[in-house]
Protein backbone atom coordinates (compact mmCIF):
# COMPACT_ATOMS: atom_id res chain seq x y z
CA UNK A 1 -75.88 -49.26 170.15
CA UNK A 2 -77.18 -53.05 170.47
CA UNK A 3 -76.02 -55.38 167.66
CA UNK A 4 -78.85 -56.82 164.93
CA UNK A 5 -77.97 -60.36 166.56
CA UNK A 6 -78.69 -59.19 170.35
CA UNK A 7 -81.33 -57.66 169.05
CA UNK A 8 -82.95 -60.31 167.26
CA UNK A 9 -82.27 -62.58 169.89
CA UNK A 10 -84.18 -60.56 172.60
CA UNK A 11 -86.82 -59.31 170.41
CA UNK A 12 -87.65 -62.87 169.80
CA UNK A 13 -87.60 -64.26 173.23
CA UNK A 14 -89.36 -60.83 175.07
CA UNK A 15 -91.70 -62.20 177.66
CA UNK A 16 -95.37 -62.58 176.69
CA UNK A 17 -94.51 -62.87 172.77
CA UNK A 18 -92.07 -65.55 172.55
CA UNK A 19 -91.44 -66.66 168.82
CA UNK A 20 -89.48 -69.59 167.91
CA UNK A 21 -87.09 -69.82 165.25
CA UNK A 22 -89.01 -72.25 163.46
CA UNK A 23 -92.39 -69.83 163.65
CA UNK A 24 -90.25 -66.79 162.78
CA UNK A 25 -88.61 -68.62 159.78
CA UNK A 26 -92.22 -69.35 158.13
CA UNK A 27 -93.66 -65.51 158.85
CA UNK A 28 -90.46 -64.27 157.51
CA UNK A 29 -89.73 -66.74 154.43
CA UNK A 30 -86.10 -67.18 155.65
CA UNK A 31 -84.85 -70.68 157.19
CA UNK A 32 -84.58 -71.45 160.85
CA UNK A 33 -80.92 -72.01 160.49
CA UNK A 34 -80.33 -68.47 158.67
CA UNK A 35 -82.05 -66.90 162.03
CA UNK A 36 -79.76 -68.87 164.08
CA UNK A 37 -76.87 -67.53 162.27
CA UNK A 38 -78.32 -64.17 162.27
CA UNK A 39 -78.53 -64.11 166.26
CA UNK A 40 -74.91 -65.84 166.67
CA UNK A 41 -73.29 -62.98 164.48
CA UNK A 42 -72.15 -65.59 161.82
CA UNK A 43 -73.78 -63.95 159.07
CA UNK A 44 -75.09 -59.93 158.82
CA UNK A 45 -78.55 -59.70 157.32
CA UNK A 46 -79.46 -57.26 154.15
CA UNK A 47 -81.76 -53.97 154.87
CA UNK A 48 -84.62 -56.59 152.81
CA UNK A 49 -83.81 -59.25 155.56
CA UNK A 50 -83.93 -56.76 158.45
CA UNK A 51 -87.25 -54.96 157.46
CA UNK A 52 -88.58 -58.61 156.67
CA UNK A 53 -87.97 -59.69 160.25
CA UNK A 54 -89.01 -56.88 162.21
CA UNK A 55 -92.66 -57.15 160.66
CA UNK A 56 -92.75 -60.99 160.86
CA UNK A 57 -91.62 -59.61 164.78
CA UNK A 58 -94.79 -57.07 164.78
CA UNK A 59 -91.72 -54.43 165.02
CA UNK A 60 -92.77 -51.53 162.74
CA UNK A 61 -91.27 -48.57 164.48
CA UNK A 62 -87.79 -49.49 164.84
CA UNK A 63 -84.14 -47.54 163.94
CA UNK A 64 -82.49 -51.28 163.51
């Protein structure tokens, strides 16, 4: 099974809907530099923080 931070990571980046940290951070009320940990594995979002960035992702049907 893929990590949260792989999957964050490729979500994010997924051709035709590219979303920067920065635009991410402001849909999802969490900073840019709490995504980047996110995606590096430094830190291990909450349930709240997952199911905030999948819909700021437009990810609604998702076992993450």
């Amino acid at each position: 099974m893929e990590n949260f931070a792989n999957w964050l990571y490729r979500t994010r980046m997924r051709k035709g809907k590219f979303t920067s940290q920065l635009a991410l951070a402001g849909r999802s009320g969490y900073s840019r530099t709490y995504i980047s940990y996110l995606e590096t594995g430094r830190y291990q979002p909450s349930k709240r923080c997952r199911q905030a960035l999948m819909e700021a992702l437009g990810v609604y049907n998702n076992t993450m």
